[in-house]
N, C-alpha and C. Protein backbone atom coordinates (compact mmCIF):
# COMPACT_ATOMS: atom_id res chain seq x y z
N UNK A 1 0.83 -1.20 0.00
CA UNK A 1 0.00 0.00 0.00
C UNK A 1 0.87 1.25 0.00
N UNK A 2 0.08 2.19 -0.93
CA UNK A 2 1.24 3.44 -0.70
C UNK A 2 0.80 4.11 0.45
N UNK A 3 2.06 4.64 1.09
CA UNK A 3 2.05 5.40 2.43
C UNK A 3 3.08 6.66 2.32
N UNK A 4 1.75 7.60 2.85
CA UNK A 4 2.46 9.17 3.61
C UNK A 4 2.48 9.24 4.75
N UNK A 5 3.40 9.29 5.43
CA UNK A 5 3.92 9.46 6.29
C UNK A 5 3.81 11.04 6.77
N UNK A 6 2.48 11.36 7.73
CA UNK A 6 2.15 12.66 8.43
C UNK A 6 2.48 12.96 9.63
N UNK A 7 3.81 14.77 8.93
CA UNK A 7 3.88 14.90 10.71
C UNK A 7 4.18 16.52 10.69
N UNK A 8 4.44 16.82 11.57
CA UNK A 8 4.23 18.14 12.41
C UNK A 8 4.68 18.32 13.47
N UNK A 9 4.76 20.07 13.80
CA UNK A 9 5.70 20.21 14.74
C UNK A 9 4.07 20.45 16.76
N UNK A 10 4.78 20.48 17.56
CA UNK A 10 3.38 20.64 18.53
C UNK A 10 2.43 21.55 17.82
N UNK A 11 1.21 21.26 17.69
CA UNK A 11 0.64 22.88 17.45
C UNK A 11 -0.08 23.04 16.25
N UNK A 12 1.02 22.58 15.20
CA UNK A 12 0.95 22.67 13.72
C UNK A 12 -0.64 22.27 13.29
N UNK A 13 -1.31 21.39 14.21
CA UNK A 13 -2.38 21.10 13.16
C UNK A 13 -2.49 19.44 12.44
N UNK A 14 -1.67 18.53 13.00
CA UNK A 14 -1.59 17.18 12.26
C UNK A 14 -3.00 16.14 12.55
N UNK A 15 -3.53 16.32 13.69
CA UNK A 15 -4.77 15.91 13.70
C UNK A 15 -6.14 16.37 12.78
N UNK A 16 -6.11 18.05 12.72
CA UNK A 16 -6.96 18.26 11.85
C UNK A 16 -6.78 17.93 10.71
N UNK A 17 -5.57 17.77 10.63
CA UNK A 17 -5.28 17.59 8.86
C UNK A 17 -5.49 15.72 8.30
N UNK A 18 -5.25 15.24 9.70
CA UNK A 18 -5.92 13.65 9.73
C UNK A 18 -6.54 13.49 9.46
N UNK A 19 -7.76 14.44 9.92
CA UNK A 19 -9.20 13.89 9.85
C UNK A 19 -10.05 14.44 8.64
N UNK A 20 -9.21 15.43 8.00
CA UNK A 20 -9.29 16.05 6.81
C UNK A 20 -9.23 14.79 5.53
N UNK A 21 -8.28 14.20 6.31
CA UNK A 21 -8.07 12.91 4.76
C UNK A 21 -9.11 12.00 5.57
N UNK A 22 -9.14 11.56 6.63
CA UNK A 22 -10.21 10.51 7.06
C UNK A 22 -11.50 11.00 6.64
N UNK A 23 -12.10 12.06 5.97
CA UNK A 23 -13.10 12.06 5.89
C UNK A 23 -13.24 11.97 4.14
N UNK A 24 -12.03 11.82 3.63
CA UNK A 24 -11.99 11.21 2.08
C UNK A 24 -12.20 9.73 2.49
N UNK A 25 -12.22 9.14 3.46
CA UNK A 25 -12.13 7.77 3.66
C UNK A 25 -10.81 7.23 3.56
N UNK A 26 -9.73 7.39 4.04
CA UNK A 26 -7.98 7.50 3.61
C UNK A 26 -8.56 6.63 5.04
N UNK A 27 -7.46 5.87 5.43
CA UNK A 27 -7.40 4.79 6.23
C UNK A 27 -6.09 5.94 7.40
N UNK A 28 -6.02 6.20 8.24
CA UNK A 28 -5.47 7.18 9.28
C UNK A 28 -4.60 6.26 9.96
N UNK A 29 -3.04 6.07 10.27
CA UNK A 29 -2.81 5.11 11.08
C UNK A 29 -1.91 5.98 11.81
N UNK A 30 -2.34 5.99 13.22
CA UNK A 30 -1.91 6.76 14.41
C UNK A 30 -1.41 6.36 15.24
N UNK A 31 0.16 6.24 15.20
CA UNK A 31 1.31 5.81 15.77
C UNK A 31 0.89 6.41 17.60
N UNK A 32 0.67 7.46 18.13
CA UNK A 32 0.20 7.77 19.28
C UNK A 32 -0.58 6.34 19.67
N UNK A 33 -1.72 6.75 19.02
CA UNK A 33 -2.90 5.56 19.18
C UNK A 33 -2.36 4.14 19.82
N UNK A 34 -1.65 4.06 18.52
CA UNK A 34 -0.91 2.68 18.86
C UNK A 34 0.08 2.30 20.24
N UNK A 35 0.91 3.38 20.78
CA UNK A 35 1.76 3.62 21.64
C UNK A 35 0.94 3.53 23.00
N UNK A 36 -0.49 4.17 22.67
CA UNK A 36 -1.21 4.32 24.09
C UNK A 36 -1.94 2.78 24.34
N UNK A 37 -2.09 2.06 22.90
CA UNK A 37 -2.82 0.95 23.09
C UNK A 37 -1.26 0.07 24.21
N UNK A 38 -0.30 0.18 23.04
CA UNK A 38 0.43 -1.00 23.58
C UNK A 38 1.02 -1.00 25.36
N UNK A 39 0.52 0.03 26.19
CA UNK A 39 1.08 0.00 27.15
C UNK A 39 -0.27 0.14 27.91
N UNK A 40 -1.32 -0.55 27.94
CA UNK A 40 -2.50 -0.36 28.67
C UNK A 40 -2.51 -1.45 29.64
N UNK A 41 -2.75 -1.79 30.41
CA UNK A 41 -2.54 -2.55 31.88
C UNK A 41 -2.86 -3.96 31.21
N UNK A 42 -3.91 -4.27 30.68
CA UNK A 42 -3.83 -6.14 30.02
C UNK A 42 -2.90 -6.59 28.53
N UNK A 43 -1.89 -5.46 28.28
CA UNK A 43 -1.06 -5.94 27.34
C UNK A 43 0.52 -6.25 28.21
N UNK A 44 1.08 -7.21 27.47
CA UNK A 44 2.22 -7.73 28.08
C UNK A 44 3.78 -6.70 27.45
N UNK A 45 3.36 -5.92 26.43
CA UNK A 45 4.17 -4.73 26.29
C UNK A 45 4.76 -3.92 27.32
N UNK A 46 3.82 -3.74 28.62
CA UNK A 46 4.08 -2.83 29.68
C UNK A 46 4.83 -3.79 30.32
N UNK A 47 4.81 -4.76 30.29
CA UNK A 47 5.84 -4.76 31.35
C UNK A 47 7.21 -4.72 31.97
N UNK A 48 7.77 -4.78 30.29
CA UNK A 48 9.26 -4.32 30.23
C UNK A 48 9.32 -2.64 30.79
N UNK A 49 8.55 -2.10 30.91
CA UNK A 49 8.66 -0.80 31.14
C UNK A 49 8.61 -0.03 32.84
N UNK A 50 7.40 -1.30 33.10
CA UNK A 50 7.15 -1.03 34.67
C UNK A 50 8.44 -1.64 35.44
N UNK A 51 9.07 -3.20 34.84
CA UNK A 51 10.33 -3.43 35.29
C UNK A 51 11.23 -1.87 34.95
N UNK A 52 11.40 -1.49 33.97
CA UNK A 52 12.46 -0.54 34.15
C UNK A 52 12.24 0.69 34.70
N UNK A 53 11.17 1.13 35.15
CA UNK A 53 10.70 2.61 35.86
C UNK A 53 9.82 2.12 36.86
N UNK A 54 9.27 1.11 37.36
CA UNK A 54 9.16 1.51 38.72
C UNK A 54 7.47 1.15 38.52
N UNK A 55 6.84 0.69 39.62
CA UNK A 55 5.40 0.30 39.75
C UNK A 55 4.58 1.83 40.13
N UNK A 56 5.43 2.87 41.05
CA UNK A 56 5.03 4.06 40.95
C UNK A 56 4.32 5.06 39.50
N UNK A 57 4.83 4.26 38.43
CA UNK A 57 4.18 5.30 37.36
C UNK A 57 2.94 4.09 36.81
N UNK A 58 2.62 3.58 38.17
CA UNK A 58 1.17 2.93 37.15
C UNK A 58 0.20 3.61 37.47
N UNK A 59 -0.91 4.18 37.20
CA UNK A 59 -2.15 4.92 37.75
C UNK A 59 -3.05 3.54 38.67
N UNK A 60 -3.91 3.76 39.80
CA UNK A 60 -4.97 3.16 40.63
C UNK A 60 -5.22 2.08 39.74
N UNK A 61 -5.74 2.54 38.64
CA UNK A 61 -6.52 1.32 37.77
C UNK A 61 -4.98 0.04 37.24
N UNK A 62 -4.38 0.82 37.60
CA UNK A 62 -2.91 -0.62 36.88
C UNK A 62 -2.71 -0.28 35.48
N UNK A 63 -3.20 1.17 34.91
CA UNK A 63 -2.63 1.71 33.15
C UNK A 63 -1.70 2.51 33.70
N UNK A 64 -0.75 2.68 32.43
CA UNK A 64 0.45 3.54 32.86
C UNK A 64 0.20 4.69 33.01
N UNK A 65 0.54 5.80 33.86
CA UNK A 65 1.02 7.28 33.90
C UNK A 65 1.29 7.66 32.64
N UNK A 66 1.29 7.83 32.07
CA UNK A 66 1.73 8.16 30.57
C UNK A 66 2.18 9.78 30.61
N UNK A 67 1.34 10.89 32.07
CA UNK A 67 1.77 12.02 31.91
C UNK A 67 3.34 11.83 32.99
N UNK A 68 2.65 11.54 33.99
CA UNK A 68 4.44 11.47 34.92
C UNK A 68 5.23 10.93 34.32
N UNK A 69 5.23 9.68 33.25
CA UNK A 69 6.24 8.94 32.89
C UNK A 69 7.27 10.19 31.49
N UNK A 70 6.18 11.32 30.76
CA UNK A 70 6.78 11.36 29.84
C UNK A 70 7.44 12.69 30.42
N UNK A 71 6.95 13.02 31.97
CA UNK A 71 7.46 14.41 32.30
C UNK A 71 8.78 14.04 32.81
N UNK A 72 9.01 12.52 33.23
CA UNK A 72 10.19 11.91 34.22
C UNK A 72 11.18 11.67 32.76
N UNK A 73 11.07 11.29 31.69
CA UNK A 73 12.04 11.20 30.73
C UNK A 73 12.25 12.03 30.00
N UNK A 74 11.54 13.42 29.97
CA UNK A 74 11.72 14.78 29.18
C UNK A 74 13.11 15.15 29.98
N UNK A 75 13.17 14.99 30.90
CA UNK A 75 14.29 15.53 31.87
C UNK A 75 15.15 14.31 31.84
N UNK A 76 15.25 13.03 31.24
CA UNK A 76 16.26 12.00 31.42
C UNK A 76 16.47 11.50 30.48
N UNK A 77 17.49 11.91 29.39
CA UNK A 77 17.60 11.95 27.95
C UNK A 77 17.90 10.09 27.50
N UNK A 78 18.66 9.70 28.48
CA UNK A 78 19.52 8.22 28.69
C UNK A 78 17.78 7.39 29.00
N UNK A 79 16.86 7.70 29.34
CA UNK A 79 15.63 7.15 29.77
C UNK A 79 14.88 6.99 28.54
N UNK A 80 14.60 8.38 28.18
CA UNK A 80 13.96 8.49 26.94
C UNK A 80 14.30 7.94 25.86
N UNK A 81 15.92 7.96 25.07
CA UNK A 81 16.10 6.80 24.50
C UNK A 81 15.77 5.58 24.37
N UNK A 82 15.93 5.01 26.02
CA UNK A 82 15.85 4.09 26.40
C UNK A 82 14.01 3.01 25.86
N UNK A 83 13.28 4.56 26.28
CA UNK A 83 11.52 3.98 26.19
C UNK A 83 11.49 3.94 24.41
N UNK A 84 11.84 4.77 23.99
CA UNK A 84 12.02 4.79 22.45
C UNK A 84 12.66 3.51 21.72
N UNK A 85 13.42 3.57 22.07
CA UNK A 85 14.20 2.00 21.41
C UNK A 85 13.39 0.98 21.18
N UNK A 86 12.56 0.74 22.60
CA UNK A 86 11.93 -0.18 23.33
C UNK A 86 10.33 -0.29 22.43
N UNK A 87 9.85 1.28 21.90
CA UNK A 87 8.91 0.97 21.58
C UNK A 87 8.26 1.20 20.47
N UNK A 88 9.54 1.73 19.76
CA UNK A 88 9.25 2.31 18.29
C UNK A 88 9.17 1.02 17.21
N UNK A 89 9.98 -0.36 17.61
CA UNK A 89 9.79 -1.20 17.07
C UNK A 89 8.56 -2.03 16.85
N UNK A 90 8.38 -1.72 17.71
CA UNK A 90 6.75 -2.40 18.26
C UNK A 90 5.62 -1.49 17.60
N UNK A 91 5.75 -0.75 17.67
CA UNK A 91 4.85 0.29 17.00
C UNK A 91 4.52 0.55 15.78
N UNK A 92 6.06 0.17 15.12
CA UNK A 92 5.94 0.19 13.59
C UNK A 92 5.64 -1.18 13.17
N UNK A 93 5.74 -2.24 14.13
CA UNK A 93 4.81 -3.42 13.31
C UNK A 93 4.03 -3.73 13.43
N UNK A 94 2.89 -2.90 14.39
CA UNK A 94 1.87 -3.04 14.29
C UNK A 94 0.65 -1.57 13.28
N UNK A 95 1.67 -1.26 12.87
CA UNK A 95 1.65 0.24 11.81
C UNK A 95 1.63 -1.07 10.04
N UNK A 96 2.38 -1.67 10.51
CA UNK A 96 2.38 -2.61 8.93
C UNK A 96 1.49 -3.97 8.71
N UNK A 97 1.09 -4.09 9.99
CA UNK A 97 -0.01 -5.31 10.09
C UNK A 97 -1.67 -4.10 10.21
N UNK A 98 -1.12 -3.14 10.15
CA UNK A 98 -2.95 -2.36 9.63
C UNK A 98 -2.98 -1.61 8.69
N UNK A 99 -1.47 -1.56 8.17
CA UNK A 99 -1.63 -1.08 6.23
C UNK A 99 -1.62 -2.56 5.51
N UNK A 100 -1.75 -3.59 5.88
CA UNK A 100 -2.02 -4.75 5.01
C UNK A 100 -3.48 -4.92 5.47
N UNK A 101 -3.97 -4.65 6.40
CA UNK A 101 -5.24 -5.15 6.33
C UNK A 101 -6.40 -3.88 5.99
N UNK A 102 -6.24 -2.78 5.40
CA UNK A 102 -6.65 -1.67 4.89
C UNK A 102 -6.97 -1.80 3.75
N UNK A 103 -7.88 -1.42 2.90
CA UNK A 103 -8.94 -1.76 1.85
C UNK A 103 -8.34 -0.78 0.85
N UNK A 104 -8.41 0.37 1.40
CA UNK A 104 -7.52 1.52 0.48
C UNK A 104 -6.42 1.81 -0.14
N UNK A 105 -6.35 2.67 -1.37
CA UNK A 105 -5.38 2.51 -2.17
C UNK A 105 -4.37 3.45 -1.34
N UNK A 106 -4.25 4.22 -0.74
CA UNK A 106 -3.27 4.84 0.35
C UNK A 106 -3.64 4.88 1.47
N UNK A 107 -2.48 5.01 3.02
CA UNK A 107 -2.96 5.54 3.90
C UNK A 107 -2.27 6.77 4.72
N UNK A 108 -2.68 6.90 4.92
CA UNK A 108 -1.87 8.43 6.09
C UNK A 108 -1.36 7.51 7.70
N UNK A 109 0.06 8.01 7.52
CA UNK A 109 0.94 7.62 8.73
C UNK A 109 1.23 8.61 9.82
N UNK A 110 0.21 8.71 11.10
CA UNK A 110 0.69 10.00 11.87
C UNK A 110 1.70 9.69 12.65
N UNK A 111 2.66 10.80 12.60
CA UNK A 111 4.00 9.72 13.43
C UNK A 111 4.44 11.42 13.15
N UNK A 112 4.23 11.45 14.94
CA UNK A 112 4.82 13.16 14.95
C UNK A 112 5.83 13.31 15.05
N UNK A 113 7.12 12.27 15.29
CA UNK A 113 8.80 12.29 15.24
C UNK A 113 9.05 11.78 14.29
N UNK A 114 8.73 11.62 12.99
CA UNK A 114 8.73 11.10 11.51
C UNK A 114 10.12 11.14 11.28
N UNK A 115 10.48 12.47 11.25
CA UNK A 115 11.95 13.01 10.81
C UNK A 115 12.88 12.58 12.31
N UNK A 116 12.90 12.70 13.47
CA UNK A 116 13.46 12.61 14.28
C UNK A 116 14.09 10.98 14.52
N UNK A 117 12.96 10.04 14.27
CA UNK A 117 12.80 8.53 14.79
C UNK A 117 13.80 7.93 12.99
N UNK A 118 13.52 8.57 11.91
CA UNK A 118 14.55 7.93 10.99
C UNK A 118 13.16 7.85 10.18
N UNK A 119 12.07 6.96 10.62
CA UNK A 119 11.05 6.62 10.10
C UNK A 119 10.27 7.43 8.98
N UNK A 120 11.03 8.26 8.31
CA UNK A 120 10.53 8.96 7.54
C UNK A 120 11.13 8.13 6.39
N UNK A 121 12.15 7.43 6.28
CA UNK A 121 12.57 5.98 5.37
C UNK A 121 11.80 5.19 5.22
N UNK A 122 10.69 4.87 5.79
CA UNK A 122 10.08 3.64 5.95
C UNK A 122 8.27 3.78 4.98
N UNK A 123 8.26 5.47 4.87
CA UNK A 123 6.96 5.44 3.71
C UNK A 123 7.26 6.29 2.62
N UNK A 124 6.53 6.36 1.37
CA UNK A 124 6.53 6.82 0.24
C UNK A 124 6.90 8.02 0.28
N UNK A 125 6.02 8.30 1.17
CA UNK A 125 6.33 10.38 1.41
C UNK A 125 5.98 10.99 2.12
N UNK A 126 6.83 11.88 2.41
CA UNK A 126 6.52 12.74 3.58
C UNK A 126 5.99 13.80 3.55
N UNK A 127 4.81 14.24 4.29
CA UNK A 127 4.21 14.98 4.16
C UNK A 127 3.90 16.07 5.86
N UNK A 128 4.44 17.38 5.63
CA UNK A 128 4.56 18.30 6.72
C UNK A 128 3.69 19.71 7.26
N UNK A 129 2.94 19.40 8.44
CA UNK A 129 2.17 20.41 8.57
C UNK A 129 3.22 21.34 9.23
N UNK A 130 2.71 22.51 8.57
CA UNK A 130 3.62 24.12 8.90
C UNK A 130 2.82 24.72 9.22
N UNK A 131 3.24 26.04 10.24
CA UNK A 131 3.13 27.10 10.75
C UNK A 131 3.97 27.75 11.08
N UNK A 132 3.34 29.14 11.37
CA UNK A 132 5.00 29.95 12.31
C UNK A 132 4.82 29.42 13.38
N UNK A 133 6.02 29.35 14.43
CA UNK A 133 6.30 28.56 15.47
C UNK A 133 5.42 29.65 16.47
N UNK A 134 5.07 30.84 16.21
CA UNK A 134 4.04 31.69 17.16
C UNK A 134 2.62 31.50 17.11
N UNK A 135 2.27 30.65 16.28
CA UNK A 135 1.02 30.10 16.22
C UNK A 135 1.31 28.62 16.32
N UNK A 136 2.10 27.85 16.10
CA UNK A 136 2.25 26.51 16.83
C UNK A 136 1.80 26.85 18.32
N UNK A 137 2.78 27.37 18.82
CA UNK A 137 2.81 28.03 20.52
C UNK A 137 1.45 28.56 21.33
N UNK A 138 1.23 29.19 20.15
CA UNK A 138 -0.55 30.15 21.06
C UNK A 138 -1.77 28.52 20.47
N UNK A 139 -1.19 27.87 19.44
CA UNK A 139 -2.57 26.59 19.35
C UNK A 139 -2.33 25.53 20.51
N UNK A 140 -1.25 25.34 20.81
CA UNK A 140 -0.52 24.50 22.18
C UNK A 140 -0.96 24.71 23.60
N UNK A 141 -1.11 26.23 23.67
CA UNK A 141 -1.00 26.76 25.03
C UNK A 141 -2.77 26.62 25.22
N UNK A 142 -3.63 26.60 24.04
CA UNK A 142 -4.99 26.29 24.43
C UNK A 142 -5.45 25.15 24.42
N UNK A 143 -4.40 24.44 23.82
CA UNK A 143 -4.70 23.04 23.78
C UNK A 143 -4.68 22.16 24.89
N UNK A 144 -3.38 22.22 25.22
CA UNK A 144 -2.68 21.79 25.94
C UNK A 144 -2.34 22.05 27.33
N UNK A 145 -3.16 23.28 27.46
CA UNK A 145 -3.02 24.11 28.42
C UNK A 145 -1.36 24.06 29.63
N UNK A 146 -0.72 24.06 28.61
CA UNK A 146 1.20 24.37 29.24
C UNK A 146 1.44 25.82 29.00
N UNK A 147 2.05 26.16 29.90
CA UNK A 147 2.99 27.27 29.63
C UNK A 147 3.85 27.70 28.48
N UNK A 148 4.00 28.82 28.25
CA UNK A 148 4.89 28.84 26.78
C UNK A 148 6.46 28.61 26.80
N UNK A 149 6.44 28.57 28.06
CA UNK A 149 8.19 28.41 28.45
C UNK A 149 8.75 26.63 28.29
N UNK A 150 7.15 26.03 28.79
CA UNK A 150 7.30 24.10 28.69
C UNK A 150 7.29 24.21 26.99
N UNK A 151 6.38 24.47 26.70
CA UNK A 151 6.17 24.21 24.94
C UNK A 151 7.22 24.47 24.43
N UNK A 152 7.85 25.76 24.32
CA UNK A 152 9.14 26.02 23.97
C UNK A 152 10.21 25.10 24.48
N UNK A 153 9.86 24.34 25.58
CA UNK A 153 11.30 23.43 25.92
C UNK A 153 10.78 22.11 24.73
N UNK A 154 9.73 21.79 24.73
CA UNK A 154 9.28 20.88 24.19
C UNK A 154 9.38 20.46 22.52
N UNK A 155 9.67 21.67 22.00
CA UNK A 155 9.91 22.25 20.72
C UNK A 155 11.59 22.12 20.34
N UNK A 156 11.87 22.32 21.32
CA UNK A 156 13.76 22.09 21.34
C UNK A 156 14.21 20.67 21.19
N UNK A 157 13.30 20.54 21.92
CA UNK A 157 13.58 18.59 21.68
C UNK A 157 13.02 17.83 20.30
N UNK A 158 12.34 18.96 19.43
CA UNK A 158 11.79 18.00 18.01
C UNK A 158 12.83 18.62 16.88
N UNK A 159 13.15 18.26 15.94
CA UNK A 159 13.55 18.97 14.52
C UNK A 159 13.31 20.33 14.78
N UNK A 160 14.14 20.92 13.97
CA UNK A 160 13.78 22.48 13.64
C UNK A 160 12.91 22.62 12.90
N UNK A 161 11.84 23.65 12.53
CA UNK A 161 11.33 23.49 11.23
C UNK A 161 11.96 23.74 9.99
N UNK A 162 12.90 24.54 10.34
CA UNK A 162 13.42 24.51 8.67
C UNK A 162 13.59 22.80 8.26
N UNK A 163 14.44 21.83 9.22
CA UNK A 163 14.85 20.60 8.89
C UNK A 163 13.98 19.77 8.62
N UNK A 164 12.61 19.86 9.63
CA UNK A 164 11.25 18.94 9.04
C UNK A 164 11.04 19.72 7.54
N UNK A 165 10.91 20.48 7.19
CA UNK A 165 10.92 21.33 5.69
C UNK A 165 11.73 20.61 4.58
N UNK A 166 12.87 20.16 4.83
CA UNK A 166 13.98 19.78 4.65
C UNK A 166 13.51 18.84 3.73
N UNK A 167 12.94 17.40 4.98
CA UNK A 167 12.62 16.45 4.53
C UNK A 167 10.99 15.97 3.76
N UNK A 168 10.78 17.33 4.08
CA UNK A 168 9.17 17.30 3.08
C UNK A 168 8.78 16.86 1.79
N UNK A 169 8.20 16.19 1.38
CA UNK A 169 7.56 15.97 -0.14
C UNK A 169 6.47 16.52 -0.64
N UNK A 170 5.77 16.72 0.57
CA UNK A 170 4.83 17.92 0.52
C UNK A 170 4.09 18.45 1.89
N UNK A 171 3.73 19.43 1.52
CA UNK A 171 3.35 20.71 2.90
C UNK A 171 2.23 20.96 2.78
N UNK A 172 1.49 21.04 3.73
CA UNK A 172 0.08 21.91 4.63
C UNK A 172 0.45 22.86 5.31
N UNK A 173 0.40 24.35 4.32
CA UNK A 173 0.60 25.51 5.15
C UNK A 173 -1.28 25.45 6.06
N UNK A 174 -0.95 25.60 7.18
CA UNK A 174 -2.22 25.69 8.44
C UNK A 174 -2.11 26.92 9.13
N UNK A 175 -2.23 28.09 8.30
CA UNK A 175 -2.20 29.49 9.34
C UNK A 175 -3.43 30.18 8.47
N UNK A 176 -3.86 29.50 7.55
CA UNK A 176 -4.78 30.58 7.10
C UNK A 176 -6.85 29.95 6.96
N UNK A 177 -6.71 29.47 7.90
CA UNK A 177 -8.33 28.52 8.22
C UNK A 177 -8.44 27.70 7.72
N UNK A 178 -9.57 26.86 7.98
CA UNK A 178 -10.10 25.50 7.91
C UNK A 178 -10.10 25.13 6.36
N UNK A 179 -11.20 26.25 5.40
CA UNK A 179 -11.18 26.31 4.55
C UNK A 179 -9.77 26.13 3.55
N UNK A 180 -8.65 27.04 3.87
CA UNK A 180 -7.67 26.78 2.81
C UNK A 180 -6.97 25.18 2.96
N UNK A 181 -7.09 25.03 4.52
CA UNK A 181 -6.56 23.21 4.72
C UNK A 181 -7.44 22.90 3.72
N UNK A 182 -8.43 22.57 3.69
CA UNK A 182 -9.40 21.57 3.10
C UNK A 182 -9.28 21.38 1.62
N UNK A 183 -9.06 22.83 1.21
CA UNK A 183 -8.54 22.78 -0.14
C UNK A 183 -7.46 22.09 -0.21
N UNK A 184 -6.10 22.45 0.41
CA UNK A 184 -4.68 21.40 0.79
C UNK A 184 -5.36 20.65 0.14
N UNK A 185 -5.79 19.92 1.47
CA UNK A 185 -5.87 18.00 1.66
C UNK A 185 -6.71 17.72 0.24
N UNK A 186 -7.76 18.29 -0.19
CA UNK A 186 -8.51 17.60 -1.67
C UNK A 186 -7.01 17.99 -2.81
N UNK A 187 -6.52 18.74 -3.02
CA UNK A 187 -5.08 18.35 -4.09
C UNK A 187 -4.09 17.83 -4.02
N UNK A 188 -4.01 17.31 -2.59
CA UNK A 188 -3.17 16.69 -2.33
C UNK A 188 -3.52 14.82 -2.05
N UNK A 189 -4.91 14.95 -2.07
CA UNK A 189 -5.36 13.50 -2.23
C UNK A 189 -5.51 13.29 -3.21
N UNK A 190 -5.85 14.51 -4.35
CA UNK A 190 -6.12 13.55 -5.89
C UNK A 190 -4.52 12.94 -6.35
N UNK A 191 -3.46 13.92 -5.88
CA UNK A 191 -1.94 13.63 -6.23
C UNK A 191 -2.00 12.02 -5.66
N UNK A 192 -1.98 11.29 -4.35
CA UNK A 192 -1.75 10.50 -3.92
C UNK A 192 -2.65 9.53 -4.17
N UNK A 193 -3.61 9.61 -5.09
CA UNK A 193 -4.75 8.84 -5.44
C UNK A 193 -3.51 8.39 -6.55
N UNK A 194 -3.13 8.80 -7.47
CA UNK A 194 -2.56 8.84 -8.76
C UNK A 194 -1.12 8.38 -8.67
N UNK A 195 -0.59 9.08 -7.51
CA UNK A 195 0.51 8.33 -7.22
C UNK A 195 0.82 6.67 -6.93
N UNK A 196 -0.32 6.39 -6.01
CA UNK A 196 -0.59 5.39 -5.71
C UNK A 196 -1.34 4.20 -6.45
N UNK A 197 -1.83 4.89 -7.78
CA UNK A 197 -2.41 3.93 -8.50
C UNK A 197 -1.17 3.31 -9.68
N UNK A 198 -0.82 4.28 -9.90
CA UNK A 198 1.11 4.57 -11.00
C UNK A 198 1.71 3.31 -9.95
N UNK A 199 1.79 3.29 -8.60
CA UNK A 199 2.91 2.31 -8.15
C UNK A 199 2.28 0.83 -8.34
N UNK A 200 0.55 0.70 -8.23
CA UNK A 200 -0.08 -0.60 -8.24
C UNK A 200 0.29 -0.80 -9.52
N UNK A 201 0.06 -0.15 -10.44
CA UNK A 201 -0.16 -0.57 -11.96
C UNK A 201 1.33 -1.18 -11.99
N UNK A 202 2.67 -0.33 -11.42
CA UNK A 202 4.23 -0.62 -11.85
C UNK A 202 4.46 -2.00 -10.97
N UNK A 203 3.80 -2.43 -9.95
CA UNK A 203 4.01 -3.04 -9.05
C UNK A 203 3.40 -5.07 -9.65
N UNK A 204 2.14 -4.69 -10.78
CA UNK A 204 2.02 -5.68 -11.55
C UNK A 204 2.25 -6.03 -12.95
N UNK A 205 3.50 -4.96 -13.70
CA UNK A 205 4.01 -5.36 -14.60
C UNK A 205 5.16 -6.66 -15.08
């Protein structure tokens, strides 16, 4: 199946722009999603994790902390690696066991460290939601309700944007309303309709 690989910086807009193609019927595969499934208290994924950090970051119900755990490795770079290593593998094969079982001729890959994790090798194309980083920041701070001083630390730790730019194949400028996205995403799905039909057709010669 052909795959774009969708990502963005905090802020940018990668969910709306998800659901922008999910509502062409594009099959959405959400690496988050997946990350939150695989560490939920009846999967055997967590438990390499609770061995290495501690029974303290499980919540009452026995699911992980997912906020203490990611505030305890924002600050422990040797940690964070560490959970990454551990779970990016896992993540991406269960990212390739739901683009084989997907009906559609493409799908959209949300994977907000695309460029950071390497994994921007691993689909057809990359595709980058932009903004100025002062409207990343003010969509964050309502979102997310953090401070602009955390967001900004938080921002230090992803690609620059020029460098996600870098590795773009194509862009969703998201500063000018709903409306101009929407336009985006319909020319940019007929491209990947076409793209993706060019690789089936080359793929059974």
């Amino acid at each position: 199946m052909y795959s774009i690989g969708l990502t963005g910086g905090i802020g940018s807009g990668k969910t709306t722009v998800a659901n922008a193609f999910a509502a062409l019927q594009i099959p959405i595969i959400d690496t988050d999603a997946i990350a939150h499934e695989l560490v939920q208290k009846d999967k055997l994924t967590l438990q390499p994790i609770i061995h290495k950090f501690g029974t303290s970051y499980l919540l009452p119900d026995g699911n992980l902390d997912r906020k203490a755990l990611a505030h305890y490795i924002f600050e422990h770079p040797d940690e964070k690696q560490w959970l990454e290593s551990y779970l990016h593998p896992l993540i991406w094969k269960e990212v390739v066991v739901r683009m084989t079982k997907a009906s559609a001729i493409y799908c959209i890959i949300v994977v907000p460290l695309l460029i950071e994790t390497g994994l921007y090798q691993q689909v057809d194309g990359v595709l980058v939601v932009d903004c100025p980083e002062s409207l990343q920041i003010e969509r964050a701070i309502k979102r997310e309700h953090m401070t602009a001083d955390i967001l900004k630390a938080i921002m230090q730790t992803q690609v620059s944007r020029e460098k996600r730019l870098a590795h773009a194949d194509y862009v969703i400028y998201n500063d000018d309303g709903i409306e101009k996205l929407n336009q985006q995403v319909q020319t940019l799905h007929q491209q990947f309709l076409t793209l993706a039909r060019q690789e089936t057709r080359d793929s059974n010669l």
